[in-house]
N, C-alpha and C. Protein backbone atom coordinates (compact mmCIF):
# COMPACT_ATOMS: atom_id res chain seq x y z
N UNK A 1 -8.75 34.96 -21.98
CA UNK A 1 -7.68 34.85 -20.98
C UNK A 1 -6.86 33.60 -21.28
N UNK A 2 -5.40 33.52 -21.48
CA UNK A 2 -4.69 32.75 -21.88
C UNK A 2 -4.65 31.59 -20.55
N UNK A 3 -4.32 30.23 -20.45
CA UNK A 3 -4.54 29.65 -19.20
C UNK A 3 -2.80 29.49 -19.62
N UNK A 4 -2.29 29.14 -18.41
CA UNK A 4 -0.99 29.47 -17.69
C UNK A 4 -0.65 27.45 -18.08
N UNK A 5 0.68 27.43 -18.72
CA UNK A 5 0.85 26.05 -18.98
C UNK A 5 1.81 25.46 -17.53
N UNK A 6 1.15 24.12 -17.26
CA UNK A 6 1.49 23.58 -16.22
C UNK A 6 2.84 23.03 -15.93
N UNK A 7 3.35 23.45 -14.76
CA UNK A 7 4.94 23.08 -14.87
C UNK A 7 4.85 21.70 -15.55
N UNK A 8 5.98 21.75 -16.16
CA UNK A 8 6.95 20.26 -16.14
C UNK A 8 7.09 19.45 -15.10
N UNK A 9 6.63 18.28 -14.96
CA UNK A 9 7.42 17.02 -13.98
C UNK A 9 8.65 16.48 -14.66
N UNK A 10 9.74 17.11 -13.52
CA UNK A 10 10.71 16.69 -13.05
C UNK A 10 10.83 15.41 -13.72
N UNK A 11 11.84 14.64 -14.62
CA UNK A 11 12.16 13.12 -14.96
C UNK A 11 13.64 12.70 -14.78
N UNK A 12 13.59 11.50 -14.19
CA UNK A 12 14.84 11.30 -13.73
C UNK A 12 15.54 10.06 -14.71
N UNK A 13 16.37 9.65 -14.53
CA UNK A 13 16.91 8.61 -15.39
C UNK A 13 16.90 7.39 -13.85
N UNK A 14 16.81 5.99 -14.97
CA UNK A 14 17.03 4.70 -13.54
C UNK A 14 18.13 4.95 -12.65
N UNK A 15 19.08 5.66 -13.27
CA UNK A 15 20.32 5.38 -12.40
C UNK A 15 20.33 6.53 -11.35
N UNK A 16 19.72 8.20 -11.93
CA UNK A 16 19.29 8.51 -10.92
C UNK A 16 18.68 8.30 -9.83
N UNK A 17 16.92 7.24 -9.42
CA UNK A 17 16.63 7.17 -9.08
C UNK A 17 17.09 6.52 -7.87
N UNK A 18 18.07 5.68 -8.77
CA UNK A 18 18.83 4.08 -7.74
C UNK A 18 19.65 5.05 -6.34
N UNK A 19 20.27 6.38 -7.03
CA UNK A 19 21.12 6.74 -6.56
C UNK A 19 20.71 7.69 -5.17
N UNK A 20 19.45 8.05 -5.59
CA UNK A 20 18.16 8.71 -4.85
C UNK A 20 18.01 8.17 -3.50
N UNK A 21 17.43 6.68 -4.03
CA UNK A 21 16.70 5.91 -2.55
C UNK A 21 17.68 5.41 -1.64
N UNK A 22 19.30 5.74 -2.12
CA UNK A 22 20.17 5.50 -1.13
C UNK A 22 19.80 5.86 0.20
N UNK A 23 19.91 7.59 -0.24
CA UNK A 23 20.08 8.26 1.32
C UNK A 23 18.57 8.65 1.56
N UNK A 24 17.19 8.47 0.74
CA UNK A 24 16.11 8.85 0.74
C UNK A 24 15.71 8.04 2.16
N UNK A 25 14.82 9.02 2.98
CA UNK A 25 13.62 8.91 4.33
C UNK A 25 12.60 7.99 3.86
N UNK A 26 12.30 7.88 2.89
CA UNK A 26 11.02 7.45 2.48
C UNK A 26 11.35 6.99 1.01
N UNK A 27 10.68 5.99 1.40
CA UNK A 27 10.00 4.74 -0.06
C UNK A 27 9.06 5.71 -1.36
N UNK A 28 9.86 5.50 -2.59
CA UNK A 28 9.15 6.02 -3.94
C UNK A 28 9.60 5.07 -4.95
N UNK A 29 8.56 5.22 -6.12
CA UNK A 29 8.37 4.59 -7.00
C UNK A 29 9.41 5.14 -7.91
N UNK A 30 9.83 4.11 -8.88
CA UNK A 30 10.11 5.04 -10.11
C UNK A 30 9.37 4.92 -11.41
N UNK A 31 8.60 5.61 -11.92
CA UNK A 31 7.12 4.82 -13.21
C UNK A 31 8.20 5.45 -14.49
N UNK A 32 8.87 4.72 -15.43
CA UNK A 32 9.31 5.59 -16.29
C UNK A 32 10.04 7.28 -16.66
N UNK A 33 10.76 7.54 -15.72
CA UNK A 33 11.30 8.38 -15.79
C UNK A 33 10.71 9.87 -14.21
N UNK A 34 9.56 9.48 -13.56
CA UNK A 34 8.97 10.03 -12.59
C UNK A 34 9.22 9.30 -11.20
N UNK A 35 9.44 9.87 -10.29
CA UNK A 35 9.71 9.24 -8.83
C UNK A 35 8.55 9.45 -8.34
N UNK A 36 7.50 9.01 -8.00
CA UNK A 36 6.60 8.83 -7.21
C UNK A 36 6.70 8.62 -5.46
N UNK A 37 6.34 9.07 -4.85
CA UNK A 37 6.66 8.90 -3.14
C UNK A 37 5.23 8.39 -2.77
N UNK A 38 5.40 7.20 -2.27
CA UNK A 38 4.86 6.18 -1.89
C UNK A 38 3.94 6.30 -0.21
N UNK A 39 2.96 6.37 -0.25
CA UNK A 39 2.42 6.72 1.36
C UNK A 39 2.15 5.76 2.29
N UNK A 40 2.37 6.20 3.45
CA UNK A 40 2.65 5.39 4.63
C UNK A 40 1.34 4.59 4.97
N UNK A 41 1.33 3.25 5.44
CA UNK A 41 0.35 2.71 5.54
C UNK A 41 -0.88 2.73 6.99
N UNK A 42 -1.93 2.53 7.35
CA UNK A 42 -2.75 2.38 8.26
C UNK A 42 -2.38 1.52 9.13
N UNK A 43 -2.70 1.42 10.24
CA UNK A 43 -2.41 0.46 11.19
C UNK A 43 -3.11 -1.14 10.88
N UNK A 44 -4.28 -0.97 10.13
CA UNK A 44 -5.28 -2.02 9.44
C UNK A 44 -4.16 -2.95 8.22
N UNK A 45 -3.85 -1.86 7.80
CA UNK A 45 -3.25 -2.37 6.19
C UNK A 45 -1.34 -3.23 6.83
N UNK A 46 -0.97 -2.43 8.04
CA UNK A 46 0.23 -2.67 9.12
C UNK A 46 -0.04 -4.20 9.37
N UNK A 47 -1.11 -4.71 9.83
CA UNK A 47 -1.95 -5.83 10.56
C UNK A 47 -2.03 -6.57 9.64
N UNK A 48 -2.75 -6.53 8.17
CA UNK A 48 -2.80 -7.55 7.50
C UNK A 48 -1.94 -7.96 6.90
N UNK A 49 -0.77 -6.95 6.48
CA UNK A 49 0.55 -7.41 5.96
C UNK A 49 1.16 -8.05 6.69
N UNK A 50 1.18 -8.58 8.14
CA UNK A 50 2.23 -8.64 8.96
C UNK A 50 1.25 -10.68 8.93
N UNK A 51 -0.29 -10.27 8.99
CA UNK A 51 -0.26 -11.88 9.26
C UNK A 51 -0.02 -12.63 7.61
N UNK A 52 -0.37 -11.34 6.88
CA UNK A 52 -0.20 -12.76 5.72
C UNK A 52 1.23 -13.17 5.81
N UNK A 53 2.52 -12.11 6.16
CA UNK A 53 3.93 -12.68 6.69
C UNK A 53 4.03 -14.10 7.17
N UNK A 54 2.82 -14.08 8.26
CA UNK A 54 3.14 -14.98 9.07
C UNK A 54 2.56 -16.18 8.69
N UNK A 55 1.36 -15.86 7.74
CA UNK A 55 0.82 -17.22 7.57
C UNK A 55 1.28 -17.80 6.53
N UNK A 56 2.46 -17.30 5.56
CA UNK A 56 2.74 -17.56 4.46
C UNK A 56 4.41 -18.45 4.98
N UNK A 57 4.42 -17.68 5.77
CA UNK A 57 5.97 -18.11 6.65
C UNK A 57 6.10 -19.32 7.13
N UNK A 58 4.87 -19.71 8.01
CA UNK A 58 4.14 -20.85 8.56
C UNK A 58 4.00 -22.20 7.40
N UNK A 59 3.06 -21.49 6.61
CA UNK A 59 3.04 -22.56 5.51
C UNK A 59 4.31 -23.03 4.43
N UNK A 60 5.64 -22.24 4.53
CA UNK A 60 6.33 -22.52 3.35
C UNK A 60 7.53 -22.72 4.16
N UNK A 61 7.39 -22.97 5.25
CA UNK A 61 8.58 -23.46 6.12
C UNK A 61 9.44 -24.69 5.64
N UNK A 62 11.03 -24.45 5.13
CA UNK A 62 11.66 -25.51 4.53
C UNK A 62 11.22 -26.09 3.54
N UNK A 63 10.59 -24.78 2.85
CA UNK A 63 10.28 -24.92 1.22
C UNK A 63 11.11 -24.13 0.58
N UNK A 64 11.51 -24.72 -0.83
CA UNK A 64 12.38 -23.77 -1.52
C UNK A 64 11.92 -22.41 -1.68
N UNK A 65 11.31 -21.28 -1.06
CA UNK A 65 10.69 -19.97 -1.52
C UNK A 65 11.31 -19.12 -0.65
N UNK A 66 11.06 -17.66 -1.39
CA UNK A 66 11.81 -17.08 -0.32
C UNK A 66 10.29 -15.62 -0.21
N UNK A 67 10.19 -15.31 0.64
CA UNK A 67 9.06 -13.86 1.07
C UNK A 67 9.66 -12.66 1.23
N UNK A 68 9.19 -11.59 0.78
CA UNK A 68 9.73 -10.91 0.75
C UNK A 68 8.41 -9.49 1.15
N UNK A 69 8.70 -8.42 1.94
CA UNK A 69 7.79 -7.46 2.51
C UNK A 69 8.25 -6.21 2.30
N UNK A 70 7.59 -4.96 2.24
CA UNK A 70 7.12 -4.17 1.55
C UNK A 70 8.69 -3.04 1.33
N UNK A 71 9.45 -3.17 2.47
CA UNK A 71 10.77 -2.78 1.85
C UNK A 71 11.81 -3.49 0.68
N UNK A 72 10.96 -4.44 0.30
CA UNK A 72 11.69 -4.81 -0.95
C UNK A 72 11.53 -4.36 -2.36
N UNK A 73 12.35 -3.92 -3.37
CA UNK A 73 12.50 -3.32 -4.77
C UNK A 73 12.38 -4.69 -5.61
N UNK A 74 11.40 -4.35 -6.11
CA UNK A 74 11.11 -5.01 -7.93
C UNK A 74 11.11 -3.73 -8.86
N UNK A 75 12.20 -4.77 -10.07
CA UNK A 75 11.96 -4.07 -10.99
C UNK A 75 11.22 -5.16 -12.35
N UNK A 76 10.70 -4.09 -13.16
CA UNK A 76 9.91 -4.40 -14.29
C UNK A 76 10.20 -3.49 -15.16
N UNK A 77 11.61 -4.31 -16.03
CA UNK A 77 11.72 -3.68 -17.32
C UNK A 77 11.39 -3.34 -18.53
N UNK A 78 10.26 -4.05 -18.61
CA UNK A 78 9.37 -4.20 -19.87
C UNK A 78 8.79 -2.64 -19.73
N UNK A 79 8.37 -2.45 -18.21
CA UNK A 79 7.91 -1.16 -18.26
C UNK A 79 8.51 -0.24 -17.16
N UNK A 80 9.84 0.04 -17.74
CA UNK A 80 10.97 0.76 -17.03
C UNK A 80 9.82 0.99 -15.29
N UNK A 81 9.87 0.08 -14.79
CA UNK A 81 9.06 0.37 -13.49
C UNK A 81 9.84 0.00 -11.94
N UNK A 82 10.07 0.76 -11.28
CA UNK A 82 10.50 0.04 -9.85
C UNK A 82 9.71 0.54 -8.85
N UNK A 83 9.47 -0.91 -7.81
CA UNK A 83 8.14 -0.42 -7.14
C UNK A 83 8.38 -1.49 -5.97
N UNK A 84 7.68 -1.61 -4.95
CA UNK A 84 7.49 -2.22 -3.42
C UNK A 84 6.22 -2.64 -3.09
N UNK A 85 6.16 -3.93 -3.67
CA UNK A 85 4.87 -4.96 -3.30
C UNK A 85 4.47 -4.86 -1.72
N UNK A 86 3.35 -4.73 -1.54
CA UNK A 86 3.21 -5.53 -0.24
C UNK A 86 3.65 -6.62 0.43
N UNK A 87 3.99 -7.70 -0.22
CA UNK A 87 4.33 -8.85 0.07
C UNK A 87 4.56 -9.53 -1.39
N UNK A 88 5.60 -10.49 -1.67
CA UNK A 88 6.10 -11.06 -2.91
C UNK A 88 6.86 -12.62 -2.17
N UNK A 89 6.35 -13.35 -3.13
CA UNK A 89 6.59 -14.49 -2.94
C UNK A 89 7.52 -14.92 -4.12
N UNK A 90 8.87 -15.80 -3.91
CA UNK A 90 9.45 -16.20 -5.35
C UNK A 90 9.96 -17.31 -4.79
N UNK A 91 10.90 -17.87 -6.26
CA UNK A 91 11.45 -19.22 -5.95
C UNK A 91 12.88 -19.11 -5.06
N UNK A 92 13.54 -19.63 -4.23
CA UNK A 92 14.68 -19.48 -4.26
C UNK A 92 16.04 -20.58 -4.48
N UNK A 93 16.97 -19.65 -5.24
CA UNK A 93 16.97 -18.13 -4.58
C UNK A 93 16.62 -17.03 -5.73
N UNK A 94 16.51 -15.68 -5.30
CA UNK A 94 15.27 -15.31 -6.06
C UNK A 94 16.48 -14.58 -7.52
N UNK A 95 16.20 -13.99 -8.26
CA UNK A 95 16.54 -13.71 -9.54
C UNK A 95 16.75 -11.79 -9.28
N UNK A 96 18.15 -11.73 -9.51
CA UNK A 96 18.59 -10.27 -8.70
C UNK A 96 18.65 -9.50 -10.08
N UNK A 97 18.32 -7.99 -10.19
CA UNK A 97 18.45 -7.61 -11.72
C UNK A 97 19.91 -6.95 -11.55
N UNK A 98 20.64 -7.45 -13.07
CA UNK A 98 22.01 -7.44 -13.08
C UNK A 98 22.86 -6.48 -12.30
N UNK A 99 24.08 -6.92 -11.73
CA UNK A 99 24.46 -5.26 -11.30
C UNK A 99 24.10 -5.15 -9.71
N UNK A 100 22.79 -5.36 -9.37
CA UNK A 100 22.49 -4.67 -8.11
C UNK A 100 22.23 -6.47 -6.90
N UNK A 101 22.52 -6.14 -5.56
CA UNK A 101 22.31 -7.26 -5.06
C UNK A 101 20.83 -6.65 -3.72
N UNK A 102 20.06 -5.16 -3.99
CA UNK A 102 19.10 -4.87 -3.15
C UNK A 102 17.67 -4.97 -4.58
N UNK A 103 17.83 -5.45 -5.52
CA UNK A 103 16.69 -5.96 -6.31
C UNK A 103 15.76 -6.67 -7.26
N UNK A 104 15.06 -6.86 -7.04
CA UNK A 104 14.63 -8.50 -7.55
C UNK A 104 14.03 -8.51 -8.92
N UNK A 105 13.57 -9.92 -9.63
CA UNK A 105 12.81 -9.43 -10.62
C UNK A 105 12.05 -10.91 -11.53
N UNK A 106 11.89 -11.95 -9.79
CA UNK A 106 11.03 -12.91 -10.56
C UNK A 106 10.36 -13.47 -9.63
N UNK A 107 9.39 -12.24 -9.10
CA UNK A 107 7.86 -13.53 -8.24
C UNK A 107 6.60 -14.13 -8.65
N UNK A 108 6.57 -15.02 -8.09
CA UNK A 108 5.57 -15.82 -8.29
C UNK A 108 3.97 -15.60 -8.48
N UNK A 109 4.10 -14.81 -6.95
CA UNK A 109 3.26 -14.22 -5.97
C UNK A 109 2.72 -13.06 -5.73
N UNK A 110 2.48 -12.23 -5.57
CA UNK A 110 2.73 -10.89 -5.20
C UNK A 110 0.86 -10.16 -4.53
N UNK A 111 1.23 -9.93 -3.09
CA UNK A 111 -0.10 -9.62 -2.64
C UNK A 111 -0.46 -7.72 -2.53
N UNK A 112 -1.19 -7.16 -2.31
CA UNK A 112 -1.28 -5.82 -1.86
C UNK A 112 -2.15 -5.41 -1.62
N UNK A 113 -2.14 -4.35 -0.32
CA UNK A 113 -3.24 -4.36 0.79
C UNK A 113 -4.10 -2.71 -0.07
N UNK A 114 -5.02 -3.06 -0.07
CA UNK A 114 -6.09 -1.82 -0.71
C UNK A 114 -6.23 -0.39 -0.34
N UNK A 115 -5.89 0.80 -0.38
CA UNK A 115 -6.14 1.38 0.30
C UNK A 115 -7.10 2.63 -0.49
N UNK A 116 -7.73 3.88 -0.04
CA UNK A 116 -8.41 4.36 -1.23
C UNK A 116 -8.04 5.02 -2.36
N UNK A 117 -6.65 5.33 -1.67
CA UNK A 117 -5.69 6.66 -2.55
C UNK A 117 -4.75 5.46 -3.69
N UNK A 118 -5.01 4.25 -3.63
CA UNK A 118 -3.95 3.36 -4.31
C UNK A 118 -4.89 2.06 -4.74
N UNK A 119 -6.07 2.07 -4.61
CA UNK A 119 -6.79 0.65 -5.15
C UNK A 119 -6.55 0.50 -6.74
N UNK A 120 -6.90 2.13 -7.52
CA UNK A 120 -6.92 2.23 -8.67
C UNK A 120 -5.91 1.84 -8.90
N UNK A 121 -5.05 2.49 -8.87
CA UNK A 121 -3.49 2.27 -9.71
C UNK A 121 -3.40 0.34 -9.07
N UNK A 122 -3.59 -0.39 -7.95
CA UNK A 122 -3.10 -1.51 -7.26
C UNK A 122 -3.96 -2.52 -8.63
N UNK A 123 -5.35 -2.09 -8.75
CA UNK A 123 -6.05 -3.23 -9.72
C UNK A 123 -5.92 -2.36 -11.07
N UNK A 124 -5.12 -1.59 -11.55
CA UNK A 124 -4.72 -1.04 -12.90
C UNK A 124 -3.45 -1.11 -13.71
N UNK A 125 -3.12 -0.02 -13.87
CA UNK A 125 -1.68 0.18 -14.22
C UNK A 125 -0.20 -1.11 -13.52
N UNK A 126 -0.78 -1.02 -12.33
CA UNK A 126 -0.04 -2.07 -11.46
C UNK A 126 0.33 -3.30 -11.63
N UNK A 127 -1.15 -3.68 -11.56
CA UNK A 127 -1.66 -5.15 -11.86
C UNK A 127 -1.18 -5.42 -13.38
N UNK A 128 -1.49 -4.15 -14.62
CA UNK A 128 -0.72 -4.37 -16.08
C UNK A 128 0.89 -5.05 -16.32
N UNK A 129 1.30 -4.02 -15.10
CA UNK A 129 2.93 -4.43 -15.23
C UNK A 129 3.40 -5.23 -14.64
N UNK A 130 2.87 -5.84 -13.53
CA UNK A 130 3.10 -7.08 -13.10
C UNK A 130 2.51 -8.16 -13.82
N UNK A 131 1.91 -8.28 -14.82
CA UNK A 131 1.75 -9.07 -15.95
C UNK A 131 2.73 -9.10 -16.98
N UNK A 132 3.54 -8.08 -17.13
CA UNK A 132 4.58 -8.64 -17.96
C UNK A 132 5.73 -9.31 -17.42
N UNK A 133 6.05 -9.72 -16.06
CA UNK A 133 6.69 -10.65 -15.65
C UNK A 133 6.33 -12.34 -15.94
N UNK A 134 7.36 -12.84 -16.52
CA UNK A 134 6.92 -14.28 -17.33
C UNK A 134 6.76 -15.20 -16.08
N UNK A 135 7.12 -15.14 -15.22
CA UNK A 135 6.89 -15.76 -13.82
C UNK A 135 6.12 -15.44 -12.69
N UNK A 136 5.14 -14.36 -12.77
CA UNK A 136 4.37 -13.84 -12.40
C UNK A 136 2.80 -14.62 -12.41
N UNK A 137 2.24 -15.65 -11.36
CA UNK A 137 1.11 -16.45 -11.47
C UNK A 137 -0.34 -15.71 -10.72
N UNK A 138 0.27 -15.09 -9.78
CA UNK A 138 -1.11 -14.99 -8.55
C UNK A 138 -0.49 -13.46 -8.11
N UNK A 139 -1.80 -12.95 -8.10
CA UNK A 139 -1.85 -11.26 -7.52
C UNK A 139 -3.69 -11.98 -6.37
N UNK A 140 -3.33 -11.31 -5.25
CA UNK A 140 -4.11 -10.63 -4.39
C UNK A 140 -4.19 -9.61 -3.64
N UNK A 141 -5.66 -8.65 -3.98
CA UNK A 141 -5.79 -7.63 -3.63
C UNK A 141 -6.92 -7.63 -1.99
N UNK A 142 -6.07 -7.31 -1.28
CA UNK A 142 -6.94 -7.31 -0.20
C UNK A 142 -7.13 -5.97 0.46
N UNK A 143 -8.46 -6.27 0.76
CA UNK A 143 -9.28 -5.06 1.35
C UNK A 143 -9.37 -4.76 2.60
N UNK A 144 -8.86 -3.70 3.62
CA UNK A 144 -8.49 -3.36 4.63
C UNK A 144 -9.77 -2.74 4.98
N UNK A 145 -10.86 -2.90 4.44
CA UNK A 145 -12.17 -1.66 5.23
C UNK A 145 -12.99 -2.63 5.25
N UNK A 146 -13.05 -4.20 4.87
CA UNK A 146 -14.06 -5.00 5.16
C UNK A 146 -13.02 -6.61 4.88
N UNK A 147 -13.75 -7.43 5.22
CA UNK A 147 -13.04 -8.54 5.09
C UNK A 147 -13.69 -8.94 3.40
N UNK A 148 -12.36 -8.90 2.53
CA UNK A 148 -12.83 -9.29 1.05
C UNK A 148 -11.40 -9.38 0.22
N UNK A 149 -11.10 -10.06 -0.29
CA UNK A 149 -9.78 -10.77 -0.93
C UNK A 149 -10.08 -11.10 -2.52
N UNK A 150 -9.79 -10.21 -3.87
CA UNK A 150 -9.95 -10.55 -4.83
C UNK A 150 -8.50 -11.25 -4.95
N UNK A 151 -8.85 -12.28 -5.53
CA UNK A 151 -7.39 -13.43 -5.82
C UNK A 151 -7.40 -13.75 -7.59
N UNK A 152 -6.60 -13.54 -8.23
CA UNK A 152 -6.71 -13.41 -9.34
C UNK A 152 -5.40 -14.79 -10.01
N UNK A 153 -5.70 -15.21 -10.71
CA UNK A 153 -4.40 -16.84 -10.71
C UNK A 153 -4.73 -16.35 -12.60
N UNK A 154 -3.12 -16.90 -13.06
CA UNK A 154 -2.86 -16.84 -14.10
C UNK A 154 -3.53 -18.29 -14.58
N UNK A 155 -4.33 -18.52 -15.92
CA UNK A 155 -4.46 -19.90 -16.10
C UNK A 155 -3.95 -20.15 -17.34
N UNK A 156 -3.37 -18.97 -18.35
CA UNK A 156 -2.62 -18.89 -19.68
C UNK A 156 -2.23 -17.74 -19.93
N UNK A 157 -1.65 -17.14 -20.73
CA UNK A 157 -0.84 -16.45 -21.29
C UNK A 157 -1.22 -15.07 -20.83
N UNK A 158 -2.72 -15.05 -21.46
CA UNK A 158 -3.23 -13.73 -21.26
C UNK A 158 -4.65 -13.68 -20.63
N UNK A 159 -4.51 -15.04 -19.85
CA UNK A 159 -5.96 -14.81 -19.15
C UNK A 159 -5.86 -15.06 -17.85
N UNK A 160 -6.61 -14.46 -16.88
CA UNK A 160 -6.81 -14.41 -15.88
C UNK A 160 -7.92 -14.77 -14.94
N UNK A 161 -8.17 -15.41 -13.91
CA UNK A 161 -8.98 -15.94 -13.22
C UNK A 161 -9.69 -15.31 -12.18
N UNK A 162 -10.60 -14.49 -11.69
CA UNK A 162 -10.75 -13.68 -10.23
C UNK A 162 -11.46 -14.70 -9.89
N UNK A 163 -11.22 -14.39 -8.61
CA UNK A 163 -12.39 -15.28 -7.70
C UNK A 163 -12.23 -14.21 -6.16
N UNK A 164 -13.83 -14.01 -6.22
CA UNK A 164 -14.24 -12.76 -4.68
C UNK A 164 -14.17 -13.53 -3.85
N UNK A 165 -13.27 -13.49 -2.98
CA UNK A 165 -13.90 -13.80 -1.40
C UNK A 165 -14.35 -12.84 -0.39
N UNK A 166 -15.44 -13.06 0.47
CA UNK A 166 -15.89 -12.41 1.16
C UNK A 166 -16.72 -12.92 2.17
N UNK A 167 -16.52 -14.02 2.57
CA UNK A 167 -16.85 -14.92 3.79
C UNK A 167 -16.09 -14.59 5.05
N UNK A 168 -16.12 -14.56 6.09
CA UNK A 168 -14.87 -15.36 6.97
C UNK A 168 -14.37 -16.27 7.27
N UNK A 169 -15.29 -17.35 6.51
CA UNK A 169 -14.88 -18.64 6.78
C UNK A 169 -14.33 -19.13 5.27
N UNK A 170 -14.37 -18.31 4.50
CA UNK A 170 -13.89 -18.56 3.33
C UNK A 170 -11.99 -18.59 3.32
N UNK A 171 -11.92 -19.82 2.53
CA UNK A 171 -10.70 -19.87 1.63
C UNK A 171 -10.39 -19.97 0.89
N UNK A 172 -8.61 -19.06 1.07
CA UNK A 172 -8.16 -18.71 -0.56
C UNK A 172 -7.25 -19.78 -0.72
N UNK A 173 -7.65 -20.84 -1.74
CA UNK A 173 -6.34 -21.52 -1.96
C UNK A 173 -5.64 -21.02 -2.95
N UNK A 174 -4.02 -20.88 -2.92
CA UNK A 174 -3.02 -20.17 -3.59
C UNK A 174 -2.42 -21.53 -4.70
N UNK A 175 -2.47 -21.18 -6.40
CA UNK A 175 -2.10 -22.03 -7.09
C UNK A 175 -0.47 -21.97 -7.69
N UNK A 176 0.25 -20.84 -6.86
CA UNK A 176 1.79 -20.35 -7.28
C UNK A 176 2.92 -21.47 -6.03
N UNK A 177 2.23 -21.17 -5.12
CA UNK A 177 2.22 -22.05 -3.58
C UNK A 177 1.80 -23.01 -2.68
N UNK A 178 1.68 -23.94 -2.50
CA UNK A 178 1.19 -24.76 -1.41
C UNK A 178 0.62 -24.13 0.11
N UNK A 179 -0.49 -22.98 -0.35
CA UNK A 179 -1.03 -22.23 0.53
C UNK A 179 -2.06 -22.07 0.89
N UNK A 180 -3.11 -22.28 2.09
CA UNK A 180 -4.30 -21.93 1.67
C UNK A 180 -4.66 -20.82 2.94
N UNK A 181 -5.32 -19.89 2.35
CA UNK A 181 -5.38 -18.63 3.53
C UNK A 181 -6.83 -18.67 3.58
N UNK A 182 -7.16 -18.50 5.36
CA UNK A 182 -8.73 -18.33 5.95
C UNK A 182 -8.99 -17.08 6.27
N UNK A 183 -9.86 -16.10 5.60
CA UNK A 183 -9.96 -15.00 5.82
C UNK A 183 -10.09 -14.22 7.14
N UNK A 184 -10.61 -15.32 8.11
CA UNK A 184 -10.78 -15.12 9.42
C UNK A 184 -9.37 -14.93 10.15
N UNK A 185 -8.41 -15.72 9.67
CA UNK A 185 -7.34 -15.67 9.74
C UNK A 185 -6.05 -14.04 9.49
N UNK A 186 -6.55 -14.13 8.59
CA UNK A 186 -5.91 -13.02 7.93
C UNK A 186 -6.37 -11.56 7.97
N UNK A 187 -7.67 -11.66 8.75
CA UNK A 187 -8.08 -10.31 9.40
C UNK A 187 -8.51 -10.66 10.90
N UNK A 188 -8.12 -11.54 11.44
CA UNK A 188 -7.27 -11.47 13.18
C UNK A 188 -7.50 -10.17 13.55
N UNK A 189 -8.12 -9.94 14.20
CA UNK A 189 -8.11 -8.98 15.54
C UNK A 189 -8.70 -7.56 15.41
N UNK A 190 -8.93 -7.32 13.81
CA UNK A 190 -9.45 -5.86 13.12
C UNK A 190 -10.86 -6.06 13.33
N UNK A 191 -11.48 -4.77 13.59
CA UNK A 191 -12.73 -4.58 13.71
C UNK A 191 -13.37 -3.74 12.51
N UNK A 192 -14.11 -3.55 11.94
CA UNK A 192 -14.26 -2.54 10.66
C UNK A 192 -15.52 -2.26 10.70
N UNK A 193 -15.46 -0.38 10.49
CA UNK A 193 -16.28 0.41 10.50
C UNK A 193 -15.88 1.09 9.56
N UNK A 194 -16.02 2.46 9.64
CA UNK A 194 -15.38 3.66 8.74
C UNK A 194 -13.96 3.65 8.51
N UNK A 195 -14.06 4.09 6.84
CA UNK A 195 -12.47 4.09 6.64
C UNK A 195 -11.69 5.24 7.78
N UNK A 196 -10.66 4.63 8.03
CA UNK A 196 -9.85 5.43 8.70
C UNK A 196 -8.72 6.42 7.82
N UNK A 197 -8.21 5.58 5.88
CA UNK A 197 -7.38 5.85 5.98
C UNK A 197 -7.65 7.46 5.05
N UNK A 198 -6.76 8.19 5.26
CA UNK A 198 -7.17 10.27 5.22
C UNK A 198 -6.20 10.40 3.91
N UNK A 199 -5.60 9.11 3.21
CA UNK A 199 -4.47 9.45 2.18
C UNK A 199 -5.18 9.80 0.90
């Protein structure tokens, strides 16, 4: 029995895509020529994005930086990629890619909240291409189903540093920023049991 060859995915060009998320409902990726549609977050993953906002906001008050949250576009040309950090930290003012004044393309920083349908790709493919940004120092991946924060700091070219947290009284000091985050802090008010999230 012959097996039936699998459609084609659809490929768009950048300028399509740009032209796309104008009038588009919803947030998608573009990975090289594929639009990816991006899924809506948990009320958990809602919560921790909103305090690291605040605690990052708090700490960099009338500092040259500017923050930036999850409706914001990075691109990464090295690997035709456009995509929406959880949270991105840069210098300001921040570095716009030519042409467009809704997207960026030099943070420092860049955090993102774990979820099960996106951990892989968040500590993979993700984490790859946000390494080819030359200004790119500190990725943290935080975990929305328990209190645990892998923090990863550039210390050369091509090496990288993890360090687990998983205390509550533990802190992350940030080496891109003058930051230091208390995990107790940064999971405020969540209680954790079973995953909730169904994506």
């Amino acid at each position: 029995m012959m097996a039936m060859a699998a459609p084609k995915t659809k490929t768009y060009t950048a300028e399509e895509y740009l032209e796309l998320e104008i009038t588009s409902e919803v947030r998608s990726e573009f990975r090289d020529g594929e639009i990816v549609e991006m899924t809506g977050g948990t009320p958990a993953h809602n919560e921790i994005t909103r305090m690291l906002i605040f605690l990052l906001t708090m700490a960099l008050r009338k500092q040259p930086y500017s923050i930036f949250v999850t409706d914001q576009r990075l691109w990464l040309p090295d690997c035709n990629l456009y995509t929406y950090p959880d949270v991105m930290v840069m210098p300001r003012p921040p570095k716009l890619q030519t042409g467009r004044k809704d997207t960026v393309m030099n943070p420092i920083f860049i955090a993102e909240v774990l979820s099960e349908s996106t951990q892989g790709y968040d500590r993979g493919d993700k984490f790859s291409a946000y390494r080819t940004v030359a200004t790119f120092e500190e990725y943290l991946l935080i975990d929305q189903y328990q209190p645990r924060v892998e923090h990863y700091a550039r210390q050369e070219a091509n090496k990288w540093l993890l360090t687990v947290h998983d205390r509550p009284e533990a802190r992350v000091s940030l080496v891109s920023v003058p930051v230091e985050l208390e995990l107790a802090e940064l999971y405020e008010n969540l209680e954790f049991g079973e995953s909730l999230d169904n994506a």
